[in-house]
PDB file of N, CA and C in Angstrom:
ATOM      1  N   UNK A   1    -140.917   2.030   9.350  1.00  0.00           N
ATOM      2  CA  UNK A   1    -140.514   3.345   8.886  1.00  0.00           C
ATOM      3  C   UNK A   1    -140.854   4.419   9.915  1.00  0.00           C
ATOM      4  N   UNK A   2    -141.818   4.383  10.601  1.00  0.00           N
ATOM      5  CA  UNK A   2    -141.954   5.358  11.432  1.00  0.00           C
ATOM      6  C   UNK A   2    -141.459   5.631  12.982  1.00  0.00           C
ATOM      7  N   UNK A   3    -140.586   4.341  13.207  1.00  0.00           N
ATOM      8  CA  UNK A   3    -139.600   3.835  14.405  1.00  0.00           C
ATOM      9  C   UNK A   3    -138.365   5.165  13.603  1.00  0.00           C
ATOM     10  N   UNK A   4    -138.221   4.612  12.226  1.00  0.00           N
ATOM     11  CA  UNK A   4    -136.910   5.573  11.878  1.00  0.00           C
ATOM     12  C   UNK A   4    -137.234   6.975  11.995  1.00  0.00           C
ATOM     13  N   UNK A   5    -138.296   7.404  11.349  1.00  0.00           N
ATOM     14  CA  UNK A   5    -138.323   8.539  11.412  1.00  0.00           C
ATOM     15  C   UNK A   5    -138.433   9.224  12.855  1.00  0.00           C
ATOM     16  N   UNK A   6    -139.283   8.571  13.903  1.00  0.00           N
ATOM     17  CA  UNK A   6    -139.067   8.615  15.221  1.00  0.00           C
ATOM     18  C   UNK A   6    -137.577   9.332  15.752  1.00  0.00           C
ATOM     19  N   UNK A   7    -136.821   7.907  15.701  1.00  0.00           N
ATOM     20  CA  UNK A   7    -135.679   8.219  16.140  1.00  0.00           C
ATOM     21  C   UNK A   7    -134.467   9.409  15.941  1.00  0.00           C
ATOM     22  N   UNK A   8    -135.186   9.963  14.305  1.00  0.00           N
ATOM     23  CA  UNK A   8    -134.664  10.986  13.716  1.00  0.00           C
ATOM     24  C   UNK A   8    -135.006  11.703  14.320  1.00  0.00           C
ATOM     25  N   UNK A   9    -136.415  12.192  14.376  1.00  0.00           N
ATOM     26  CA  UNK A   9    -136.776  13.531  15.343  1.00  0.00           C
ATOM     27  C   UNK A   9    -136.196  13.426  16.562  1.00  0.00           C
ATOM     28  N   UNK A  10    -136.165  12.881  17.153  1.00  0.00           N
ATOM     29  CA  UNK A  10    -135.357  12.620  18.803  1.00  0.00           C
ATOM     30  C   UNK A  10    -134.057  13.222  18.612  1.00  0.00           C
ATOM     31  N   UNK A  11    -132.983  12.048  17.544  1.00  0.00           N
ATOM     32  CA  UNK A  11    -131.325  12.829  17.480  1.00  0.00           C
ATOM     33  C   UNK A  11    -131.973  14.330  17.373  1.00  0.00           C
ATOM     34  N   UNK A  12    -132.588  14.564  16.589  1.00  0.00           N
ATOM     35  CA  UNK A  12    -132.647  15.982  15.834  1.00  0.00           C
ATOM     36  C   UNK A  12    -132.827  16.647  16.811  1.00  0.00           C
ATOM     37  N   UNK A  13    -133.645  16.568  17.869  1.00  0.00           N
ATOM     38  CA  UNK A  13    -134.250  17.249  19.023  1.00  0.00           C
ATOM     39  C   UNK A  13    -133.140  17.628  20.379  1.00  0.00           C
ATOM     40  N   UNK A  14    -132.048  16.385  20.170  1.00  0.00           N
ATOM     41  CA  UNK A  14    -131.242  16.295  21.134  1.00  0.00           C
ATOM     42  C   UNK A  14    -130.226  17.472  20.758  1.00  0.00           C
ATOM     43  N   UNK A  15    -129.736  16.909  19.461  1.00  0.00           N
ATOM     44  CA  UNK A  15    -128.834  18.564  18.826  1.00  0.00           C
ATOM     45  C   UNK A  15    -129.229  19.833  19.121  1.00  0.00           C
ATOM     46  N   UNK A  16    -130.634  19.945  18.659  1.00  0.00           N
ATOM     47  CA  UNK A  16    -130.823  21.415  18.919  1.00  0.00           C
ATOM     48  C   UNK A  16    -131.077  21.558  20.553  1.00  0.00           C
ATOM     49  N   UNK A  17    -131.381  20.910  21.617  1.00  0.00           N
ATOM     50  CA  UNK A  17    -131.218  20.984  22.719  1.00  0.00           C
ATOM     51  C   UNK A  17    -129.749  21.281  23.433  1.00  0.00           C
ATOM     52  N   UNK A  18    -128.571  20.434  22.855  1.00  0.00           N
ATOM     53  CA  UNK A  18    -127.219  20.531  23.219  1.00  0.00           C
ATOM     54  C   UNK A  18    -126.312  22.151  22.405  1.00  0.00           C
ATOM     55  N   UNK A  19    -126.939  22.174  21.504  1.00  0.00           N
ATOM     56  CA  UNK A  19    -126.204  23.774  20.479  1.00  0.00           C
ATOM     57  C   UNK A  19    -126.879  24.467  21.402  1.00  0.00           C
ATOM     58  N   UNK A  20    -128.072  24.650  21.647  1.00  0.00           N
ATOM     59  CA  UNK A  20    -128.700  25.586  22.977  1.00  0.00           C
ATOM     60  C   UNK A  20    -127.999  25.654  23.935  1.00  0.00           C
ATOM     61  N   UNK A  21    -127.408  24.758  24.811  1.00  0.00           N
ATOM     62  CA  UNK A  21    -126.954  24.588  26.118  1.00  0.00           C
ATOM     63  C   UNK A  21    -125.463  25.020  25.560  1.00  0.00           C
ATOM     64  N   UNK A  22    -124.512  24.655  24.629  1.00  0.00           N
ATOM     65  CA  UNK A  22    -123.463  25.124  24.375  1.00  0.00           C
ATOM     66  C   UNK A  22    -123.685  26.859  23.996  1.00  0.00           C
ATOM     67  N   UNK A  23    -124.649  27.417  23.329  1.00  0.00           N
ATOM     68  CA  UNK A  23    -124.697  28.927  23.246  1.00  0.00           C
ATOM     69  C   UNK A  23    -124.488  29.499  24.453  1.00  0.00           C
ATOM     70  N   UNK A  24    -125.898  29.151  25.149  1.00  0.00           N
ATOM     71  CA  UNK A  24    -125.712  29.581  26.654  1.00  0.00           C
ATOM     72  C   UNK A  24    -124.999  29.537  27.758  1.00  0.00           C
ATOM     73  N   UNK A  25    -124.000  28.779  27.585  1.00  0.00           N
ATOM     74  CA  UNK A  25    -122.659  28.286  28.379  1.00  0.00           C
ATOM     75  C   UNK A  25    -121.886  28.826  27.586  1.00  0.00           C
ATOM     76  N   UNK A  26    -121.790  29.634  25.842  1.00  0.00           N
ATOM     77  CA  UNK A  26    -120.391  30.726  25.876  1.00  0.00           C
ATOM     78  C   UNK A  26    -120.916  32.228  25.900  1.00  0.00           C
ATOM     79  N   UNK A  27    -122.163  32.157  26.267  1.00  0.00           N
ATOM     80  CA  UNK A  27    -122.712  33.572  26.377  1.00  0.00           C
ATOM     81  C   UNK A  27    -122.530  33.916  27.772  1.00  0.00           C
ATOM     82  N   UNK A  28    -122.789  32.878  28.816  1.00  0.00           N
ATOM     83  CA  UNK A  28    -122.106  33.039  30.294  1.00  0.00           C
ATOM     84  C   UNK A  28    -120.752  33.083  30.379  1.00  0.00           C
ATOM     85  N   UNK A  29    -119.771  32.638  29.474  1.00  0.00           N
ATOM     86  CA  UNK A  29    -118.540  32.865  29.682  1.00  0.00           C
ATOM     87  C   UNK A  29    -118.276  34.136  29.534  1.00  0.00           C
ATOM     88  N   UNK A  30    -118.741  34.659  27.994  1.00  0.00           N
ATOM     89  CA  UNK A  30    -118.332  36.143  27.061  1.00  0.00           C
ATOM     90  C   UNK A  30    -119.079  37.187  28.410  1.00  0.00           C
ATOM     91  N   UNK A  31    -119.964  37.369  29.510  1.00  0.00           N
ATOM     92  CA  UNK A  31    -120.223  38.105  30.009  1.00  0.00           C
ATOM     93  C   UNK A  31    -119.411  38.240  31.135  1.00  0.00           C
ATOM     94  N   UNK A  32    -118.726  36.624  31.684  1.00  0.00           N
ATOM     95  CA  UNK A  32    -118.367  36.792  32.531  1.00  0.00           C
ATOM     96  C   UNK A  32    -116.406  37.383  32.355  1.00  0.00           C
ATOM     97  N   UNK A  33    -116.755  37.263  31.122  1.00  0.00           N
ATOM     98  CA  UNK A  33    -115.044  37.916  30.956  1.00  0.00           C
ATOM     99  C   UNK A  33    -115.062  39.651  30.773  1.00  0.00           C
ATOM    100  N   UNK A  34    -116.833  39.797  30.142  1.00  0.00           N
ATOM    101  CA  UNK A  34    -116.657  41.226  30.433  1.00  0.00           C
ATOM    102  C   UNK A  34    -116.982  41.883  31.688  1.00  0.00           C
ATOM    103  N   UNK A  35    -117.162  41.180  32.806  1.00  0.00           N
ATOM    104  CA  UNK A  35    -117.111  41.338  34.187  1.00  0.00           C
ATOM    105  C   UNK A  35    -115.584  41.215  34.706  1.00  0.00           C
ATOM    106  N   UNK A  36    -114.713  40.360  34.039  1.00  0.00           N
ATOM    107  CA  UNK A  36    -113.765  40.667  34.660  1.00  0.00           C
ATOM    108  C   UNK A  36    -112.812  41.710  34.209  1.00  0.00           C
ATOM    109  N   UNK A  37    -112.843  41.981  32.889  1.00  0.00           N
ATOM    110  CA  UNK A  37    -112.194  43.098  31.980  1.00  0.00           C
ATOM    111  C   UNK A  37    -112.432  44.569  32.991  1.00  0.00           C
ATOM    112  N   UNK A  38    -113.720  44.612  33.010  1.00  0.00           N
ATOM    113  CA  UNK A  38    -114.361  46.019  33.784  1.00  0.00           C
ATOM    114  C   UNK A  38    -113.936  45.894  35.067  1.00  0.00           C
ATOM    115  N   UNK A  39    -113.836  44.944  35.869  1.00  0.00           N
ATOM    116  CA  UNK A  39    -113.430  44.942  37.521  1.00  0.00           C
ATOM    117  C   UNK A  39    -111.435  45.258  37.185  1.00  0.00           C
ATOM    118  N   UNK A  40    -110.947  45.019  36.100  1.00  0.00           N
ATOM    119  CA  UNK A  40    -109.728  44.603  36.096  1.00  0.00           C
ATOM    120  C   UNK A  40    -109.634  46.309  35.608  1.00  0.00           C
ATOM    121  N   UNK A  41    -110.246  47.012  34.538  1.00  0.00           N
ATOM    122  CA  UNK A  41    -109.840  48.534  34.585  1.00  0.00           C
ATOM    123  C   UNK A  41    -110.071  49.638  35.658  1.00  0.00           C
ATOM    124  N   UNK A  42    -111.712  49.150  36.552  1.00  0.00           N
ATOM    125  CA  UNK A  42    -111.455  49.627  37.509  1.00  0.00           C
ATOM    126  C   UNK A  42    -110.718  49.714  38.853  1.00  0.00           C
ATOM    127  N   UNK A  43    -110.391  48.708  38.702  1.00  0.00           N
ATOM    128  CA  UNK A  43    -108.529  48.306  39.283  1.00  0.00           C
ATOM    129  C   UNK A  43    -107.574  49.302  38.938  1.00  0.00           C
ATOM    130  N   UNK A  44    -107.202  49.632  37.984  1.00  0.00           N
ATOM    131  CA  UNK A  44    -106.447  50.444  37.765  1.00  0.00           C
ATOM    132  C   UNK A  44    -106.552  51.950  37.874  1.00  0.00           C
ATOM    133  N   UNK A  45    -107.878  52.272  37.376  1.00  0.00           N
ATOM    134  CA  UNK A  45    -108.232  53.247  37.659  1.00  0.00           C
ATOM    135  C   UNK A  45    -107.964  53.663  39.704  1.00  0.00           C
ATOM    136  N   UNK A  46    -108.795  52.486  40.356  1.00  0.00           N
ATOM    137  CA  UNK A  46    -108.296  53.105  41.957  1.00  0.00           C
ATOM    138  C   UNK A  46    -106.552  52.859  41.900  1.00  0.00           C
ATOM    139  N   UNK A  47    -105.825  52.502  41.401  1.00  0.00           N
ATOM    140  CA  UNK A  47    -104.432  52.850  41.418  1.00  0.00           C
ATOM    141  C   UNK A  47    -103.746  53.852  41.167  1.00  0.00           C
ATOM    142  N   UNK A  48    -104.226  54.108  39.936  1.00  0.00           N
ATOM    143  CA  UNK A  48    -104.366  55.555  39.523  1.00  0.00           C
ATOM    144  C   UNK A  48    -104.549  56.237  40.361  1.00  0.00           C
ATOM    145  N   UNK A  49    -105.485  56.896  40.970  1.00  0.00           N
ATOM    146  CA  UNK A  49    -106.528  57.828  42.364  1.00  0.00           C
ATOM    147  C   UNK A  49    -105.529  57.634  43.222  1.00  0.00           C
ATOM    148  N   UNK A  50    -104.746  56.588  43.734  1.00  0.00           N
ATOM    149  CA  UNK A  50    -104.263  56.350  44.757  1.00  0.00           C
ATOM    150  C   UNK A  50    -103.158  57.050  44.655  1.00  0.00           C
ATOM    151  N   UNK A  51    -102.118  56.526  43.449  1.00  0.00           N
ATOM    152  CA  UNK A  51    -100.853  57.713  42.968  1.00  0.00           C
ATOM    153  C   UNK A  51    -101.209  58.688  43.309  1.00  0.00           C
ATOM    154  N   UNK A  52    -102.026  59.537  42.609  1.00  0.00           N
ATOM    155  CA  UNK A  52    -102.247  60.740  42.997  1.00  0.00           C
ATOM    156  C   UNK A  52    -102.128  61.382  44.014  1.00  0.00           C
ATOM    157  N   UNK A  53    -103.207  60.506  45.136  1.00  0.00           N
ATOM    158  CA  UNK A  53    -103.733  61.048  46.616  1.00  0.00           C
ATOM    159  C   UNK A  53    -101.935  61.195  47.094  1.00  0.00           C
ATOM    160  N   UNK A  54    -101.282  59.552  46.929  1.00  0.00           N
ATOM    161  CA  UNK A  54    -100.219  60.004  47.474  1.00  0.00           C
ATOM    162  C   UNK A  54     -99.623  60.839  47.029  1.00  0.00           C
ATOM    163  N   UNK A  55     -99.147  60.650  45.591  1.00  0.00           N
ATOM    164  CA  UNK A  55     -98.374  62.352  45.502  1.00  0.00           C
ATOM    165  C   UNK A  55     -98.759  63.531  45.740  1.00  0.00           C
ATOM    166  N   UNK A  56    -100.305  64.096  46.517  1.00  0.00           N
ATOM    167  CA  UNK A  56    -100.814  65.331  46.861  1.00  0.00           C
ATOM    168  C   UNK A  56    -100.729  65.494  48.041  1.00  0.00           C
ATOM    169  N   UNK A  57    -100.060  63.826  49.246  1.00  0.00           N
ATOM    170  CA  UNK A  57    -100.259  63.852  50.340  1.00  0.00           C
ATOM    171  C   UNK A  57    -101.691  63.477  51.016  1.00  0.00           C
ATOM    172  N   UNK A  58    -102.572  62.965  50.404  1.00  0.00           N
ATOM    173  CA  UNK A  58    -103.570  62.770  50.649  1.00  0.00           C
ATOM    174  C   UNK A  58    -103.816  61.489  51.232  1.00  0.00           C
ATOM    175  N   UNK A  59    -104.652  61.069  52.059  1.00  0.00           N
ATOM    176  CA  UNK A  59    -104.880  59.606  52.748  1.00  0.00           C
ATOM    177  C   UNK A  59    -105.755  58.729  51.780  1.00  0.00           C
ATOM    178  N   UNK A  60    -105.353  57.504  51.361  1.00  0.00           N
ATOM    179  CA  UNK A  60    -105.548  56.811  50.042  1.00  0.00           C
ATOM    180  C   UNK A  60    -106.265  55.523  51.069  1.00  0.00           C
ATOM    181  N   UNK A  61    -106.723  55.398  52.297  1.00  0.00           N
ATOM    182  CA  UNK A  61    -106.999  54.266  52.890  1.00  0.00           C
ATOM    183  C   UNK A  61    -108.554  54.212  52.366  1.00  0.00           C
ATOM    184  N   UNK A  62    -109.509  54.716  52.060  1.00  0.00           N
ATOM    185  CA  UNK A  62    -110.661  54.292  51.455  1.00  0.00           C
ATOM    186  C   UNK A  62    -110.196  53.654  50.296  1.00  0.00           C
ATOM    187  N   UNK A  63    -109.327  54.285  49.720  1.00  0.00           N
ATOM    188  CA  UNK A  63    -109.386  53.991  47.879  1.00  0.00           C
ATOM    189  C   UNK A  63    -108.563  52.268  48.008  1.00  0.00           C
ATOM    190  N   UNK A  64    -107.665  52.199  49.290  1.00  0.00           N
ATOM    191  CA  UNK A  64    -107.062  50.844  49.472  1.00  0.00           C
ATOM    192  C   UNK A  64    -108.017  50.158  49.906  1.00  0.00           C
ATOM    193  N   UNK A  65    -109.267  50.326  50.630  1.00  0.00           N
ATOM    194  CA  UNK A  65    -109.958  49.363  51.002  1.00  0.00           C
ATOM    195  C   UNK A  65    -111.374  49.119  49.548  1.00  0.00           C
ATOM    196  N   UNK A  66    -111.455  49.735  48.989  1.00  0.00           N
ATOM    197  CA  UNK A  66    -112.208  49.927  47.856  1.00  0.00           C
ATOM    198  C   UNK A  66    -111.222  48.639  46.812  1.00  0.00           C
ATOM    199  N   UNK A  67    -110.379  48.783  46.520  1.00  0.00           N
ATOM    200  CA  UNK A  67    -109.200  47.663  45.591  1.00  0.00           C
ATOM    201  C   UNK A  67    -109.150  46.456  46.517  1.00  0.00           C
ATOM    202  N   UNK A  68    -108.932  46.677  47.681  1.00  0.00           N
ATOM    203  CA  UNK A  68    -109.081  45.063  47.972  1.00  0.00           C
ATOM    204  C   UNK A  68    -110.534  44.470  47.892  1.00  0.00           C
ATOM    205  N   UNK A  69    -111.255  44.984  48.431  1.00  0.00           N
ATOM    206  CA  UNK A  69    -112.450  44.442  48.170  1.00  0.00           C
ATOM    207  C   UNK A  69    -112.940  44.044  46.462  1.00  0.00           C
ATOM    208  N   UNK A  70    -112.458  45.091  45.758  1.00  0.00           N
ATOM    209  CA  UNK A  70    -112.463  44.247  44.314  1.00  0.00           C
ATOM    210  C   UNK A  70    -111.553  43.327  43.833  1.00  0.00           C
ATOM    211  N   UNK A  71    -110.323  43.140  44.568  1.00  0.00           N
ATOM    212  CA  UNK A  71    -109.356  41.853  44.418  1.00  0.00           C
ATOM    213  C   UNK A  71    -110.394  40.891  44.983  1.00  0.00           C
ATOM    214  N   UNK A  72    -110.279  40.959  45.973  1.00  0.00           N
ATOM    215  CA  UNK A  72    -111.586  39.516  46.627  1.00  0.00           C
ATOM    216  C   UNK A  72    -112.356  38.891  45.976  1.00  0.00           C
ATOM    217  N   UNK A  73    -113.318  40.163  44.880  1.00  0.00           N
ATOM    218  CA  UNK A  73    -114.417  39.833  44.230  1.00  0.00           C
ATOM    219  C   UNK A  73    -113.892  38.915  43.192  1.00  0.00           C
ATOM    220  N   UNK A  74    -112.780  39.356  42.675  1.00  0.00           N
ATOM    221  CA  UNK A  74    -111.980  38.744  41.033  1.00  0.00           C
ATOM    222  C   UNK A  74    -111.480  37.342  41.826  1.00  0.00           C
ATOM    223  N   UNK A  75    -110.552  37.139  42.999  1.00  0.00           N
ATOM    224  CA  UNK A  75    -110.702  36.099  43.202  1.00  0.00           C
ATOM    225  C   UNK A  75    -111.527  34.722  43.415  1.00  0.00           C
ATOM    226  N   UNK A  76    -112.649  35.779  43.905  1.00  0.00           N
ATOM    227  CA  UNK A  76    -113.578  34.723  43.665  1.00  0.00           C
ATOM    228  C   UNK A  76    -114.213  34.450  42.745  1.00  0.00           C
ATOM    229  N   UNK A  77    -114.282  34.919  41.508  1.00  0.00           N
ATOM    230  CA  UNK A  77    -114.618  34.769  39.996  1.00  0.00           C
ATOM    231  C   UNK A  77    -113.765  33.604  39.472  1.00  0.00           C
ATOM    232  N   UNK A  78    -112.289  34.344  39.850  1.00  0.00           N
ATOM    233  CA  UNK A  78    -111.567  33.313  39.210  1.00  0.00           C
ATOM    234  C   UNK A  78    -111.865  31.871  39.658  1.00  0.00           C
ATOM    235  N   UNK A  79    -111.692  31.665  41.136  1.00  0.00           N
ATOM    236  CA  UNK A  79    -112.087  30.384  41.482  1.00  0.00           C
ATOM    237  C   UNK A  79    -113.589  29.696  41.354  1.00  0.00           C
ATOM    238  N   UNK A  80    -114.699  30.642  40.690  1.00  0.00           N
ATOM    239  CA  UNK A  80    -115.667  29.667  40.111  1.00  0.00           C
ATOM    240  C   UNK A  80    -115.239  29.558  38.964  1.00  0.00           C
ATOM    241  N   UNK A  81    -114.770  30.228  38.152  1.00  0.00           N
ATOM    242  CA  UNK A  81    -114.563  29.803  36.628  1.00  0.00           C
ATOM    243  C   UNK A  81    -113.928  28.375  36.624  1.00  0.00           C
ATOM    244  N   UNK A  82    -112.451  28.616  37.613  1.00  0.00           N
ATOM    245  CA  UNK A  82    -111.770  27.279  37.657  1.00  0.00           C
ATOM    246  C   UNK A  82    -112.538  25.828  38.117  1.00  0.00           C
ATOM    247  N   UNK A  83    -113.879  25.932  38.591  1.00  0.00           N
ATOM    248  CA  UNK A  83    -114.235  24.888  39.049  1.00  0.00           C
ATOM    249  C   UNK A  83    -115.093  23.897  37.995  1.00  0.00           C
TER     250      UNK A  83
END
């Protein structure tokens, strides 16, 4: 009897070890989508800025090098997620 009960605590131990590791693997997801949500409005936002500059005539080459550098970043998000 105490082999069984043994073995019970163990499964039992393993579950709550694996529901742990599954929380924490969709709590890294849910942050990492609100990392990309926020990189993806401030995207728009320098598009926005940029319209502008151009329609005021203004030189928009910081605000273009500012968006690519956050394309880069999202690409490379995307390609760890995908891995």
């Amino acid at each position: 009897m105490d082999i069984f009960l043994y073995f019970l605590l163990q499964i039992a131990r393993l579950l709550r070890d694996e529901n742990q590791r599954s929380y924490q693997i969709e709590e890294l997801f849910k942050f990492r989508e609100k990392t990309l949500n926020d990189k993806t409005k401030k995207l728009v936002e320098l598009e926005e800025q940029k319209r502008v500059m151009k329609d005021t005539g203004q030189d928009a080459r910081s605000l273009r090098k500012k968006q690519r550098a956050l394309l880069l970043k999202l690409q490379q998000e995307k390609d760890e997620i995908q891995r």
